[in-house]
N, C-alpha and C. Protein backbone atom coordinates (compact mmCIF):
# COMPACT_ATOMS: atom_id res chain seq x y z
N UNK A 1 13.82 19.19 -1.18
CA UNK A 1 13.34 18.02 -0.44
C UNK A 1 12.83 18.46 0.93
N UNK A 2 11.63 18.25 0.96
CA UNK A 2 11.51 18.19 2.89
C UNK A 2 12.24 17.27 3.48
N UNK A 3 12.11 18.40 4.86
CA UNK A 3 12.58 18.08 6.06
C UNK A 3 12.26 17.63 7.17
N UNK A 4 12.27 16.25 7.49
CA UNK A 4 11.05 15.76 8.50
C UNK A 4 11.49 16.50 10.03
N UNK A 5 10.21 16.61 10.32
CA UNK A 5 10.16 17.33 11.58
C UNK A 5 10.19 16.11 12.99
N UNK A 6 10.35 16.49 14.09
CA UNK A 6 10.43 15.88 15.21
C UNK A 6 9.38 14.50 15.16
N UNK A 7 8.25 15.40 14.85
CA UNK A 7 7.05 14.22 15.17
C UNK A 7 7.23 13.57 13.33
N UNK A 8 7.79 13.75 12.46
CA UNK A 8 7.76 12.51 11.71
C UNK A 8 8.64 11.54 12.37
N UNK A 9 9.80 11.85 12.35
CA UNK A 9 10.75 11.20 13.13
C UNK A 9 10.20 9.92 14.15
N UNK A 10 9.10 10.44 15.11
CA UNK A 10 8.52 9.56 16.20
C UNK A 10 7.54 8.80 15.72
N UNK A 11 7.10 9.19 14.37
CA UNK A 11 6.34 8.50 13.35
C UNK A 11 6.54 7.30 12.93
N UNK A 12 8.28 7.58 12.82
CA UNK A 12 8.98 6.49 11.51
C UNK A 12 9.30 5.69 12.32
N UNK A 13 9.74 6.18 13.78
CA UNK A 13 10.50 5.22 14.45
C UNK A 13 9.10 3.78 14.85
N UNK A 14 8.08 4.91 15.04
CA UNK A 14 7.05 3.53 15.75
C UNK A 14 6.93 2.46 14.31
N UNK A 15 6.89 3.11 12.76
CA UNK A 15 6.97 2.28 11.97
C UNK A 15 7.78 1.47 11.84
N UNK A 16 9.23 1.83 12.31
CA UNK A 16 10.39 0.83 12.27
C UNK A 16 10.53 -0.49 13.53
N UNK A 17 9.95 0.12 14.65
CA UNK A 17 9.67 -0.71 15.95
C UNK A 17 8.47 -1.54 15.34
N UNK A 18 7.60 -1.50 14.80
CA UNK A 18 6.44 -2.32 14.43
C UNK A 18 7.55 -3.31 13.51
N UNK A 19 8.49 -3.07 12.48
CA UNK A 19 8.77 -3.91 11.51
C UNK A 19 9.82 -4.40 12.34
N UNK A 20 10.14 -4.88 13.44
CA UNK A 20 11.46 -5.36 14.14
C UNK A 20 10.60 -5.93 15.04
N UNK A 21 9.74 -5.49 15.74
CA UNK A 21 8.54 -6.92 16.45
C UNK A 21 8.32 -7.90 15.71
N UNK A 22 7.40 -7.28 14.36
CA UNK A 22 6.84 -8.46 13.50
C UNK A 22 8.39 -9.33 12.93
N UNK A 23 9.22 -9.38 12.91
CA UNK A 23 9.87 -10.00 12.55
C UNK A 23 10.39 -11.13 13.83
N UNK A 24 9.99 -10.71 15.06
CA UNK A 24 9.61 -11.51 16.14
C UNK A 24 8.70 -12.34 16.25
N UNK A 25 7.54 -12.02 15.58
CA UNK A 25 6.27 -12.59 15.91
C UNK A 25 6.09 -13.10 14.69
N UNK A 26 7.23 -13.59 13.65
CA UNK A 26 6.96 -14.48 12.40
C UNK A 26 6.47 -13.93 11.29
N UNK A 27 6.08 -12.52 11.03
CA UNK A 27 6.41 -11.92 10.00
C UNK A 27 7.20 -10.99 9.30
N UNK A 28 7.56 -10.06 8.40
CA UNK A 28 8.37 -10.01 7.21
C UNK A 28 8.36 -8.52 7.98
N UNK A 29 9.24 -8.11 7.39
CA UNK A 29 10.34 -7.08 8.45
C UNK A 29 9.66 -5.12 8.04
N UNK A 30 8.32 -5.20 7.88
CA UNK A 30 7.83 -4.20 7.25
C UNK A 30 7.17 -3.62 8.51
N UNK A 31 6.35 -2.70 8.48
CA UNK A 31 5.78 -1.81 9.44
C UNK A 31 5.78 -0.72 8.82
N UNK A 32 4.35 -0.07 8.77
CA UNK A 32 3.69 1.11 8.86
C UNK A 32 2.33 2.11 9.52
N UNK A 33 2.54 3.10 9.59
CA UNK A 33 1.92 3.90 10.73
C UNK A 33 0.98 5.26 9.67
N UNK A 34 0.13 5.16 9.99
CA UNK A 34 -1.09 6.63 9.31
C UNK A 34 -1.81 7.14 10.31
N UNK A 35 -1.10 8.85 9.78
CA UNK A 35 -1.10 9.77 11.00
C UNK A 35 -2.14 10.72 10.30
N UNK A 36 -3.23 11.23 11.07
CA UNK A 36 -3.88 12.44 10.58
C UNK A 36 -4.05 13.39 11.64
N UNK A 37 -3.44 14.70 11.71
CA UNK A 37 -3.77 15.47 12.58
C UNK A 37 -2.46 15.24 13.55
N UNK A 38 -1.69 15.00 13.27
CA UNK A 38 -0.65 14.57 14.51
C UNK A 38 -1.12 13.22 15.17
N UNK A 39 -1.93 12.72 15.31
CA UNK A 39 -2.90 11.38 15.59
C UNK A 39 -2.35 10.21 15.10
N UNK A 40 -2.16 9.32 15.59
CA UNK A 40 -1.74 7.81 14.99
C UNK A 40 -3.33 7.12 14.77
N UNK A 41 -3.58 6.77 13.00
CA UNK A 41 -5.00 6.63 13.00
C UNK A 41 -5.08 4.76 12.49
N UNK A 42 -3.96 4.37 12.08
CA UNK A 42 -3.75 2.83 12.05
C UNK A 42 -2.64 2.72 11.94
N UNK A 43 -2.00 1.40 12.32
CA UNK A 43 -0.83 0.80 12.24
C UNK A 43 -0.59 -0.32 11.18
N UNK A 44 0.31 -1.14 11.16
CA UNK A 44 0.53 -2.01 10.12
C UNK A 44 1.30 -2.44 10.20
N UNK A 45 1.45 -4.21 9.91
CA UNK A 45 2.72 -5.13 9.81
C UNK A 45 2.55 -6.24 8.40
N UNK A 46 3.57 -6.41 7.56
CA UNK A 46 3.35 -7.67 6.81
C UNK A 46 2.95 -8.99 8.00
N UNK A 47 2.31 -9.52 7.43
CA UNK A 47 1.70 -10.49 7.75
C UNK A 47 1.50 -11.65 6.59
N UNK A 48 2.05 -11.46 4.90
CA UNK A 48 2.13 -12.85 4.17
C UNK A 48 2.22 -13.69 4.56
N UNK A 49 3.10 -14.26 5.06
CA UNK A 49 3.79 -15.58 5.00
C UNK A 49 2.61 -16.05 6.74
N UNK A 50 2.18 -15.33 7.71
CA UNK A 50 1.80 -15.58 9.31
C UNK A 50 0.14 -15.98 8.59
N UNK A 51 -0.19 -14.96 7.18
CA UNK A 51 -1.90 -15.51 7.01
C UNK A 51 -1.90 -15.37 6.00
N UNK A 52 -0.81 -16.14 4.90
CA UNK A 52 -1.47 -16.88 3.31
C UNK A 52 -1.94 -15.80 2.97
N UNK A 53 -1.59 -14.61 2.81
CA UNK A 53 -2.38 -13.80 2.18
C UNK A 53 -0.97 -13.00 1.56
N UNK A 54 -1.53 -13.00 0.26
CA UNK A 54 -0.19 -11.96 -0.24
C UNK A 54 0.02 -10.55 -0.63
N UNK A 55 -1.39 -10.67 -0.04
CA UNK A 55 -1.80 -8.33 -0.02
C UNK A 55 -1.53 -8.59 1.60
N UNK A 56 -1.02 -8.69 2.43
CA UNK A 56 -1.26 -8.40 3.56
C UNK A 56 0.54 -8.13 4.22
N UNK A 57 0.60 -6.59 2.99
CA UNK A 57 1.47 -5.89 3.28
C UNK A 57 1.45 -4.97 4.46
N UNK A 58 2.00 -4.51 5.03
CA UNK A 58 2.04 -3.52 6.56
C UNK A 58 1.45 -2.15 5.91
N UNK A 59 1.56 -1.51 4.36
CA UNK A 59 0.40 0.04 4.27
C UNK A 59 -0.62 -0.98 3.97
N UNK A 60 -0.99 -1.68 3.38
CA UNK A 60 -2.28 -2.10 2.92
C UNK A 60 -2.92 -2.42 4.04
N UNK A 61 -2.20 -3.18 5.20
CA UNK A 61 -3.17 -3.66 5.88
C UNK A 61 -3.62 -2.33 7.24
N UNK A 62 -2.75 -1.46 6.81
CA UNK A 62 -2.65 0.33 7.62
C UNK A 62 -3.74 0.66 6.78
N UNK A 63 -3.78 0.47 5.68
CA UNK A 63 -4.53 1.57 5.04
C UNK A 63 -6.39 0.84 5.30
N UNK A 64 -6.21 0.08 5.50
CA UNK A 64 -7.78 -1.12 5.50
C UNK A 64 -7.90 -0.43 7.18
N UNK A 65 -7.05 -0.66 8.22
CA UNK A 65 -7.61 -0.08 9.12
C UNK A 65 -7.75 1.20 9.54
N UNK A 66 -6.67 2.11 8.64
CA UNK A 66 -7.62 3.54 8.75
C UNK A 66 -8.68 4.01 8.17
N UNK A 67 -8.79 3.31 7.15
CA UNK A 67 -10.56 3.77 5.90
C UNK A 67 -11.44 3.10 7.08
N UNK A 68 -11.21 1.73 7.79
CA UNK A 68 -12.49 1.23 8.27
C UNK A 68 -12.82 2.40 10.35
N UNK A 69 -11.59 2.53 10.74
CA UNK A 69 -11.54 3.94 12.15
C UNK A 69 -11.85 4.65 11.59
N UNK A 70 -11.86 5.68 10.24
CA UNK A 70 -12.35 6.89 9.72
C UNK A 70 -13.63 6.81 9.06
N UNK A 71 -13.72 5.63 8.81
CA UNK A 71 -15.41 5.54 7.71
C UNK A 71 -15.10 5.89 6.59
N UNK A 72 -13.93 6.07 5.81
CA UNK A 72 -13.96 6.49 4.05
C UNK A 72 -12.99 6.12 3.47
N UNK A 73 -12.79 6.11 2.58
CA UNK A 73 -12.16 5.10 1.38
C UNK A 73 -11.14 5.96 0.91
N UNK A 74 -11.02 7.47 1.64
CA UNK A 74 -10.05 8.64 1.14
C UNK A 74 -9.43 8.52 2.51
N UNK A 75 -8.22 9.01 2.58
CA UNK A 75 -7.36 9.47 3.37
C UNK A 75 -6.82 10.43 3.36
N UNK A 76 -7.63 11.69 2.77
CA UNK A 76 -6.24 12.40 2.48
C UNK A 76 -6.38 13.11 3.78
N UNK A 77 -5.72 14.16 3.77
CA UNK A 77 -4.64 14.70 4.90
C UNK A 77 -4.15 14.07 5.58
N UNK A 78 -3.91 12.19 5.59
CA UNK A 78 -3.02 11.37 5.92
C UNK A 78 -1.78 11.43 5.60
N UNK A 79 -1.04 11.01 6.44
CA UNK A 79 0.51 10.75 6.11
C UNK A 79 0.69 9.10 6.63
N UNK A 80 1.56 8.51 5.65
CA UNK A 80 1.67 6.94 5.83
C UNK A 80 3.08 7.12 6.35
N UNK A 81 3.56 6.90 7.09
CA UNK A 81 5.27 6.47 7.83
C UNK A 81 5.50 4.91 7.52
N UNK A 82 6.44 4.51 6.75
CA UNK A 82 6.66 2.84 6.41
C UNK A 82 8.14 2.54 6.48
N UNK A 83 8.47 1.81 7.11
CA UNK A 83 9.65 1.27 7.28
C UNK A 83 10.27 1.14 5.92
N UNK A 84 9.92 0.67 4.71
CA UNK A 84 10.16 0.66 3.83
C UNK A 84 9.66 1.25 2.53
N UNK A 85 10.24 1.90 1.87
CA UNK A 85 9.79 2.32 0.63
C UNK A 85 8.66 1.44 -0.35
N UNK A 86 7.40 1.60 -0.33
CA UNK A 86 6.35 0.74 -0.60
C UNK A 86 6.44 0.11 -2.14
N UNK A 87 6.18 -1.42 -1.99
CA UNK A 87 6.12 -1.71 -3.24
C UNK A 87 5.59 -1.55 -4.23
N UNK A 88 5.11 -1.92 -5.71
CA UNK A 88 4.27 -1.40 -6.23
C UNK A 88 2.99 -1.41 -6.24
N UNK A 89 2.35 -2.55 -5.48
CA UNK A 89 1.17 -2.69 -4.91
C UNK A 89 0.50 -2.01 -3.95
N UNK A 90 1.48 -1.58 -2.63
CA UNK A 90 1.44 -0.83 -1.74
C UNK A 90 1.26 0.90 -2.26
N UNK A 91 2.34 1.30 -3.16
CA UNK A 91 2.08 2.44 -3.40
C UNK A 91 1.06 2.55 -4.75
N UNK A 92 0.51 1.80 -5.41
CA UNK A 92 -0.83 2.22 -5.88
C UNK A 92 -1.51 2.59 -4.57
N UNK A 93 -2.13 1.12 -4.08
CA UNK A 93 -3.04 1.24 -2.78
C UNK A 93 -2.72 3.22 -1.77
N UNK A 94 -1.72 3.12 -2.10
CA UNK A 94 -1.43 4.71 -1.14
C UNK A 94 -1.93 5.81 -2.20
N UNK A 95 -1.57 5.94 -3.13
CA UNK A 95 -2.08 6.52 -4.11
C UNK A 95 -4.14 6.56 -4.18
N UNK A 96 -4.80 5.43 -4.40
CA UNK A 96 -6.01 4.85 -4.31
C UNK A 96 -6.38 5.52 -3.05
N UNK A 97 -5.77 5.59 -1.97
CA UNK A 97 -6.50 6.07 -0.98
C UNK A 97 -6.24 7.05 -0.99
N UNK A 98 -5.37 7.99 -1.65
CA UNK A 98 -5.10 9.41 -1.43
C UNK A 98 -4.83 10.26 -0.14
N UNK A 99 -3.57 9.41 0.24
CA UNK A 99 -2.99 10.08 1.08
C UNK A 99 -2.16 11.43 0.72
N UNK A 100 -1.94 12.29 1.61
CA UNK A 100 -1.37 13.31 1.22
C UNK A 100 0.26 13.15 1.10
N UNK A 101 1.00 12.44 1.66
CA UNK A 101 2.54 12.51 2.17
C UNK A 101 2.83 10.58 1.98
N UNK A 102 3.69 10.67 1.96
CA UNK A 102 4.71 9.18 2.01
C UNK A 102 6.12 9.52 2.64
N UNK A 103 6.55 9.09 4.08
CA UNK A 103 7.83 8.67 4.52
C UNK A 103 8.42 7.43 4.41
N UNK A 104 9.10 7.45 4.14
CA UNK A 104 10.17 5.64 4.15
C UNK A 104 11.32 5.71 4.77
N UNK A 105 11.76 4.52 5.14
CA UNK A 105 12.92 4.82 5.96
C UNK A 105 14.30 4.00 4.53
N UNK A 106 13.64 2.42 4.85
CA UNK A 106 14.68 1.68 4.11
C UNK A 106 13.98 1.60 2.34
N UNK A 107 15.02 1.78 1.17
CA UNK A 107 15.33 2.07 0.35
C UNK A 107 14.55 0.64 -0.76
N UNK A 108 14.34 1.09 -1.33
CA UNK A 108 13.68 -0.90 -2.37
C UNK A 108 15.20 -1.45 -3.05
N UNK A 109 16.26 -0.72 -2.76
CA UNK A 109 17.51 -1.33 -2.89
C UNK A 109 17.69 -2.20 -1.64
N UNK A 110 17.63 -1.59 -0.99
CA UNK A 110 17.85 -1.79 0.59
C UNK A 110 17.18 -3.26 0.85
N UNK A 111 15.76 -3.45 -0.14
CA UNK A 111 14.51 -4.91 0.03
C UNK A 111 15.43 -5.62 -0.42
N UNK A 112 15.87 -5.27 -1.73
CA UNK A 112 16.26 -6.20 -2.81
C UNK A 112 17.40 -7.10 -1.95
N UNK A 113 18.13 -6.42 -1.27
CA UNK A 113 19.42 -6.93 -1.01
C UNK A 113 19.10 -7.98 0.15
N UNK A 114 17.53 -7.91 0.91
CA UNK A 114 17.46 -9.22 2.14
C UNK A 114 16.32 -9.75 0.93
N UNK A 115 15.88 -10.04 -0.22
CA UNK A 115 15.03 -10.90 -0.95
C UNK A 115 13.66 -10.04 -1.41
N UNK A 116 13.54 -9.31 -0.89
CA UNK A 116 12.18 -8.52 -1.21
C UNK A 116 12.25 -7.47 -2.82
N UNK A 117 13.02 -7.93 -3.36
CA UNK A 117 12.85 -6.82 -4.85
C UNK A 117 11.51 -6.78 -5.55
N UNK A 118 11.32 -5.73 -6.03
CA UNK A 118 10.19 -5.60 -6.71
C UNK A 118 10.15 -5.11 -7.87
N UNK A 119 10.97 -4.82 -8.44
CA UNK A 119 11.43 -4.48 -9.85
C UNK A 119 11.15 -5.14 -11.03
N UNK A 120 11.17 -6.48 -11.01
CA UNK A 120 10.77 -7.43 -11.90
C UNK A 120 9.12 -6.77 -12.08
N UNK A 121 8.27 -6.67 -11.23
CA UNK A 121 6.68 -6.18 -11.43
C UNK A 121 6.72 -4.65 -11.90
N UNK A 122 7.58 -3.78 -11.83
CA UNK A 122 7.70 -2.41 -12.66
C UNK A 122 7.67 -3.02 -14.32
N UNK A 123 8.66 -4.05 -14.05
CA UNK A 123 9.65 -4.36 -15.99
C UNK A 123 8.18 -5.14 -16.26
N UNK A 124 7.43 -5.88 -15.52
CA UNK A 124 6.00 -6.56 -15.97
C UNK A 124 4.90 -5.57 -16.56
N UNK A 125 4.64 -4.66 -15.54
CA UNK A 125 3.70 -3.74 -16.08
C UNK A 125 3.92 -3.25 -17.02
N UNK A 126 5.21 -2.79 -17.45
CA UNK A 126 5.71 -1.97 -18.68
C UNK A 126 5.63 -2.79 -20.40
N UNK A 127 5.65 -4.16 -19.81
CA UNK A 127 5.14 -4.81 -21.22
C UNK A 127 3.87 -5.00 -21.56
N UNK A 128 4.37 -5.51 -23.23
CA UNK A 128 2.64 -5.21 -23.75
C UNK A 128 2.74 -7.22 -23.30
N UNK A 129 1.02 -7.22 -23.30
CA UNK A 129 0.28 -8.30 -22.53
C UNK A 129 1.08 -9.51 -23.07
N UNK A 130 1.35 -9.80 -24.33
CA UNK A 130 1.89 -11.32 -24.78
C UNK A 130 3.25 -11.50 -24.09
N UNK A 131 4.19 -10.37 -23.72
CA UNK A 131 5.22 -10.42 -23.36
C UNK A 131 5.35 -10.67 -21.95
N UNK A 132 4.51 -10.91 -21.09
CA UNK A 132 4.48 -11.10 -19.81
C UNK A 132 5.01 -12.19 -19.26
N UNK A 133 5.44 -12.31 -18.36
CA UNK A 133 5.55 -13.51 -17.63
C UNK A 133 4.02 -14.73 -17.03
N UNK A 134 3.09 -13.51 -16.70
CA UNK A 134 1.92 -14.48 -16.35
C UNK A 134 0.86 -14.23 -17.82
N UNK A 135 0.63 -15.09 -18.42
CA UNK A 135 -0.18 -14.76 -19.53
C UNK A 135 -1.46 -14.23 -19.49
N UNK A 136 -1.70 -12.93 -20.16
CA UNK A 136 -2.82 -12.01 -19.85
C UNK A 136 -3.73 -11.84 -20.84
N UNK A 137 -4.69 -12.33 -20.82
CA UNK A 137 -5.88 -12.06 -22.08
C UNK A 137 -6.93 -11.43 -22.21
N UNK A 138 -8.07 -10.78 -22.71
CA UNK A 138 -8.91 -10.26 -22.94
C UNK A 138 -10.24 -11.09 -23.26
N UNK A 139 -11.14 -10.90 -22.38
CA UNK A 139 -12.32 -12.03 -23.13
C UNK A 139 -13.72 -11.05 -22.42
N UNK A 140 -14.54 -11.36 -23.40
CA UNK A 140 -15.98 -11.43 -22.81
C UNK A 140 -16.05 -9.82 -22.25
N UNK A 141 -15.37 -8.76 -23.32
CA UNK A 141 -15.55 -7.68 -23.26
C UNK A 141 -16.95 -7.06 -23.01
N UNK A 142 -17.43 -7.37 -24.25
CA UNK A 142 -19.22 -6.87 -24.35
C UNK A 142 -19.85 -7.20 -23.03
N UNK A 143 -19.52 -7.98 -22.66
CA UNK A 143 -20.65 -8.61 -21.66
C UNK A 143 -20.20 -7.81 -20.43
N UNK A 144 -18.66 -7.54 -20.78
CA UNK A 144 -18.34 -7.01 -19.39
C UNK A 144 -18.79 -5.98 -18.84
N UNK A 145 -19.23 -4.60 -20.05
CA UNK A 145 -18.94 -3.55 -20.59
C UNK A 145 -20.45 -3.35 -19.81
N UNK A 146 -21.62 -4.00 -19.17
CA UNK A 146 -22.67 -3.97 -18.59
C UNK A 146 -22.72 -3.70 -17.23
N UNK A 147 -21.70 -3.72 -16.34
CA UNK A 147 -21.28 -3.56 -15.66
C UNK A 147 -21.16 -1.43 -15.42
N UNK A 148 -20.36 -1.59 -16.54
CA UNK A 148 -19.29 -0.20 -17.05
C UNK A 148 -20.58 0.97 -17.56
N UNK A 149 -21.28 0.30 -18.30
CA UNK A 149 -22.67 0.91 -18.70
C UNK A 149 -23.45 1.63 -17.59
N UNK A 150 -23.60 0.31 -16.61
CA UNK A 150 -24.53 0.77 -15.00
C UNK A 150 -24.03 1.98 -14.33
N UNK A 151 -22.85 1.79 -14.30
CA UNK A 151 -21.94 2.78 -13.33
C UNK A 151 -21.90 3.93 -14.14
N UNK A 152 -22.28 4.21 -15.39
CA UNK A 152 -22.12 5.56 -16.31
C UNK A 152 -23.91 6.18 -15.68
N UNK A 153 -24.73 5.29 -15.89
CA UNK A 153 -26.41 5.87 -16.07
C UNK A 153 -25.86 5.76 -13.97
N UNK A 154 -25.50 5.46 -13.21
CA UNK A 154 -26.53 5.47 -11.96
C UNK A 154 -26.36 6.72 -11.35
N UNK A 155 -26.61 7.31 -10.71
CA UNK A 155 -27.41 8.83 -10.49
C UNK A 155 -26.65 8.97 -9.27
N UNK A 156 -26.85 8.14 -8.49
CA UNK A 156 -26.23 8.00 -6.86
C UNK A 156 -24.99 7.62 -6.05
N UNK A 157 -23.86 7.57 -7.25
CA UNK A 157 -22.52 6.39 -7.53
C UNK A 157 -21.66 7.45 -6.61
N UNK A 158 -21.04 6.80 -6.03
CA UNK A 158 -19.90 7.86 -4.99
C UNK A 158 -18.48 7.67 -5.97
N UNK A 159 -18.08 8.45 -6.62
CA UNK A 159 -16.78 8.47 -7.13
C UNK A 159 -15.42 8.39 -6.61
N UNK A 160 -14.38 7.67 -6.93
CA UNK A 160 -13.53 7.55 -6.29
C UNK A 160 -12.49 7.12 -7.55
């Protein structure tokens, strides 16, 4: 296992001070920080419940403002510092942007136990579609598949 060094440490803490404000300022007790270069390159707080929005987790909304300060949709040689061990939405999105590193401080045991579990959406993904809780269907494949077609022939497509 690594061993965080001094400056993760001063990393995590500003992530943990961000999630102990926002819980001042009326949102949900999260906070995260993306560092490149030793550099603090965005910050981040949940914000759900303060703006109706239910992606507007503390990496997601870190990760939207470091792609838009850096200009690219990659992150890597980023490191994300998060108060909490990211949910499963959050850590796709960290994944998607391709950061290099993930720190956490508090545990998704640790969520579960003040209301935040996320486990139920692991046991969701893992079923097949009829078995779901939100009912999931398939339609209007062919038509879709025009879309999927374009992006195979276009010449100029930035991959990601």
């Amino acid at each position: 296992m690594n061993q965080p060094t001094a400056d993760d440490c001063r990393f995590m803490q500003m992530a943990i001070d961000l999630s102990i404000e926002n819980v001042a300022n009326g949102g949900g007790p999260f906070g995260a920080v993306i560092v490149k270069d030793g550099q603090v390159v965005a910050a981040g707080v949940n914000r759900v419940t303060a703006n109706n929005d239910p992606t507007a987790h503390a990496e997601v909304s870190a990760i939207r403002s470091a792609c838009h300060k850096l200009g690219d949709f990659r992150l890597s040689g980023c490191t994300c510092y998060t108060s909490c061990e990211p949910c499963p939405m959050c850590l796709s999105a960290l994944y998607w942007a391709g950061v290099s590193r993930i720190w956490y401080g508090n545990t998704k045991k640790d969520a579960d136990k003040i209301g935040f579990g996320d486990d139920f959406i692991y046991k969701e993904i893992a079923k097949p579609y009829e078995k779901r809780t939100i009912p999931t269907y398939g339609m209007m494949r062919s038509q879709a598949l025009a879309a999927f077609r374009a992006w195979e022939e276009k010449e100029d497509k930035v991959e990601y």
